[in-house]
Structures are given as structure tokens and as C-alpha cells.
Protein backbone atom coordinates (compact mmCIF):
# COMPACT_ATOMS: atom_id res chain seq x y z
CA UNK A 1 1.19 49.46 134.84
CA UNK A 2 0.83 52.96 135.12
CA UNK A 3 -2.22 52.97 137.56
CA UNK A 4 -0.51 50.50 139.86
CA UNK A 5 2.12 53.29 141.05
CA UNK A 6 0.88 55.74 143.53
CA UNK A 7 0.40 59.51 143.04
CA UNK A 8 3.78 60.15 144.14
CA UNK A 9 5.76 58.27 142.01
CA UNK A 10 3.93 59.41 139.27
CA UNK A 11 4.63 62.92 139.74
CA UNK A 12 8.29 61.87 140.83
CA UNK A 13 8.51 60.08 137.00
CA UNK A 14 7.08 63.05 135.32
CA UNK A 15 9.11 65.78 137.25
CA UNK A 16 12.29 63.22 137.05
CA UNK A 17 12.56 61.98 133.46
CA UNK A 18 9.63 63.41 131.41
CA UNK A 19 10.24 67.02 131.68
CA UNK A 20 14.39 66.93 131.16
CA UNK A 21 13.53 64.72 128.30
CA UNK A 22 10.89 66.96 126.32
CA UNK A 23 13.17 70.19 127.28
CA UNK A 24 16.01 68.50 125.64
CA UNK A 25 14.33 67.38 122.75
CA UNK A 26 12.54 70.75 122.06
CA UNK A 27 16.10 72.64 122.56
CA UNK A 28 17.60 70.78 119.81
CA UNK A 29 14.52 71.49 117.47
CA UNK A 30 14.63 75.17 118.13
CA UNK A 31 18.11 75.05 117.63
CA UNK A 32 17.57 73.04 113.98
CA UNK A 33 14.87 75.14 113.38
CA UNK A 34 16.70 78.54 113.90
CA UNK A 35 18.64 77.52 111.33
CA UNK A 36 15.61 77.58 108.68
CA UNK A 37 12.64 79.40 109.65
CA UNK A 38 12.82 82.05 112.94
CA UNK A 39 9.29 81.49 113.72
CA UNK A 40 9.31 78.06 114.47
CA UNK A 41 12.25 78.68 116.62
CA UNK A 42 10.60 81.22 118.45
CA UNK A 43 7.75 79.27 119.54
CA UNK A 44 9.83 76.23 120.30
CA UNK A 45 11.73 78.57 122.59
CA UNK A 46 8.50 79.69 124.45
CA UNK A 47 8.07 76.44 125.10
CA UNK A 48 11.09 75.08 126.43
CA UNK A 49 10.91 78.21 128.95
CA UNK A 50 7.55 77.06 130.00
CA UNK A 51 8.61 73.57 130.60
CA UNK A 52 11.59 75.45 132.73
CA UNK A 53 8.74 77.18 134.34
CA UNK A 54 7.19 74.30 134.81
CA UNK A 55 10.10 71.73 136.43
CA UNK A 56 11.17 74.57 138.62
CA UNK A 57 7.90 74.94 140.10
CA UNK A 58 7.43 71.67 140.93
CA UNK A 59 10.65 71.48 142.52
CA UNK A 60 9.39 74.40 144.68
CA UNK A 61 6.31 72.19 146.00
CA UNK A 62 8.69 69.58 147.35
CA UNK A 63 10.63 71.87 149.95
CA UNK A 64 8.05 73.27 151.63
């Protein structure tokens, strides 16, 4: 199913409803893991600003 959609709506999915998903999931584990062991969190937290790095960027690409 997946190779039947173009390139576009690919990216459009993952941009969409992949990224929001993982960044809310990964908030929510940093905050349950600040709660037990600051390391964990910490790394959790440098990842959710990557994916924020990430979803920003792409919506960058699509207004030029």
C-alpha cells in the first residue's frame, strides 16, 4: 500500500501525522521519565527538539 502513493503524499503523511505523533509520545516519556532518572529525560528532550527541528524544516521547503 505504501508504494502505491506518490512521493508527495508520502512526505505529506510523514510531515502530517508521523512527526506530531512521535513528538507527543516522546514528550510524555521525558516528562515520566523526569520524574525517575534525569538522564533519560535529558536525552528524550534532545530528541523531541530535533523532531521540532525537523517538522519545522520541512514546513520551510513547502513555501518556497
Amino acid at each position: 500500500m505504501w508504494v502505491l502513493l506518490s512521493a508527495r503524499m508520502r512526505t505529506w503523511l510523514l510531515v502530517a501525522l508521523a512527526l506530531p505523533l512521535a513528538r507527543l509520545l516522546i514528550r510524555r516519556l521525558a516528562v515520566v521519565a523526569d520524574r525517575h532518572d534525569a538522564r533519560s529525560a535529558r536525552v528524550l528532550r534532545r530528541a523531541d527538539s530535533a523532531l521540532t527541528a525537523v517538522s519545522r524544516r520541512g514546513g520551510r521547503r513547502g513555501k518556497r
